[in-house]
Protein backbone atom coordinates (compact mmCIF):
# COMPACT_ATOMS: atom_id res chain seq x y z
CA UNK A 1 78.99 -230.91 -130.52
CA UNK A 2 81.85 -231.73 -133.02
CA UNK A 3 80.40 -229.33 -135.16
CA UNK A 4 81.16 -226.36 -132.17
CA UNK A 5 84.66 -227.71 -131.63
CA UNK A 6 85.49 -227.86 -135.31
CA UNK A 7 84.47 -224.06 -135.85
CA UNK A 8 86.37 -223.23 -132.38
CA UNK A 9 89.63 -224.60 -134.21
CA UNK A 10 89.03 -222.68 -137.42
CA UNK A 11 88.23 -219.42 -135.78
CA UNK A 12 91.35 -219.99 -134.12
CA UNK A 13 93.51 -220.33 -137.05
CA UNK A 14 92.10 -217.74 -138.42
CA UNK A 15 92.89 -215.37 -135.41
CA UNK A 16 96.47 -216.59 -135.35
CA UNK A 17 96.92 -216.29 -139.09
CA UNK A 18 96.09 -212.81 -139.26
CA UNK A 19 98.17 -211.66 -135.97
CA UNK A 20 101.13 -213.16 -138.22
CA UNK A 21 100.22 -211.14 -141.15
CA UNK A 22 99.60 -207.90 -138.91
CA UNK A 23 103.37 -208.71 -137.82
CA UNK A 24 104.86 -209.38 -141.18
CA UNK A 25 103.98 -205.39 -142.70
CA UNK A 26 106.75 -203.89 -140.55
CA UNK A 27 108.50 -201.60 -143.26
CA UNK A 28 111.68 -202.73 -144.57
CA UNK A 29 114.68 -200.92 -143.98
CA UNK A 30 116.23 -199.00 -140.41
CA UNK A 31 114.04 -196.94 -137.96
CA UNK A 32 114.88 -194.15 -136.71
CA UNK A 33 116.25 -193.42 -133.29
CA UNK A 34 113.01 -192.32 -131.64
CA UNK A 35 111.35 -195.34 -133.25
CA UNK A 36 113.85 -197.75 -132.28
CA UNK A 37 113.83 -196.91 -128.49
CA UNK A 38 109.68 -196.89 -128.50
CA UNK A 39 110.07 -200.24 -129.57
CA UNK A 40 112.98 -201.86 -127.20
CA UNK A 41 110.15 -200.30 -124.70
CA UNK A 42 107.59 -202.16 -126.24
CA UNK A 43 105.44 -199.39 -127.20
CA UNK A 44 105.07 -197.38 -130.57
CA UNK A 45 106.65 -194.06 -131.59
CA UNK A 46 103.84 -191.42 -131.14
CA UNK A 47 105.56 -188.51 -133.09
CA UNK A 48 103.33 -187.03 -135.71
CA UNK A 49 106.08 -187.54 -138.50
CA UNK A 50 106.54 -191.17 -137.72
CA UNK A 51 102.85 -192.14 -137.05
CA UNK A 52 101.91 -190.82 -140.47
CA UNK A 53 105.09 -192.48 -141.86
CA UNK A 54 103.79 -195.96 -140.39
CA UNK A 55 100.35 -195.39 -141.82
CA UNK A 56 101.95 -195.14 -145.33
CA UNK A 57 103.77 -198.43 -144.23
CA UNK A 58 107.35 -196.59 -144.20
CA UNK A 59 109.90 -195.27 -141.78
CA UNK A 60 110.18 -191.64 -140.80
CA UNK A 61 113.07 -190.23 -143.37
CA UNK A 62 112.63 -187.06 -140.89
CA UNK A 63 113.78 -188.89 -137.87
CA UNK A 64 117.01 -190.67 -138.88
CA UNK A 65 114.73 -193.82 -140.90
CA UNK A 66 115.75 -195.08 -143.81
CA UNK A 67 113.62 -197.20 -146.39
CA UNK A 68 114.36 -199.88 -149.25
């Protein structure tokens, strides 16, 4: 039974660790406009410029973003 609770705590570690990670690859430098008001919504730009710019782990240069 310890055994069970032991992994339980691990797994959940784990889970939390990589949420933090997940959170910490934001590209550096400003968003653009459309960007920056998908995300005060709490939702994600869905232009085609910007979602291929996020994939790439920048911002959209074509939309006002700027990287470092």
């Amino acid at each position: 039974m310890k055994l069970i609770k032991v992994l339980a705590i691990v797994a959940m570690a784990v889970s939390l660790a990589t949420v933090a990670q997940a959170e910490d690859k934001k590209p550096k430098g400003k968003a653009g406009g459309c960007c920056a008001k998908a995300e005060k919504a709490g939702k994600k730009c869905e232009h085609p410029c910007c979602v291929e710019a996020a994939k790439a782990g920048k911002n959209c240069e074509k939309c006002g973003g700027k990287n470092e």
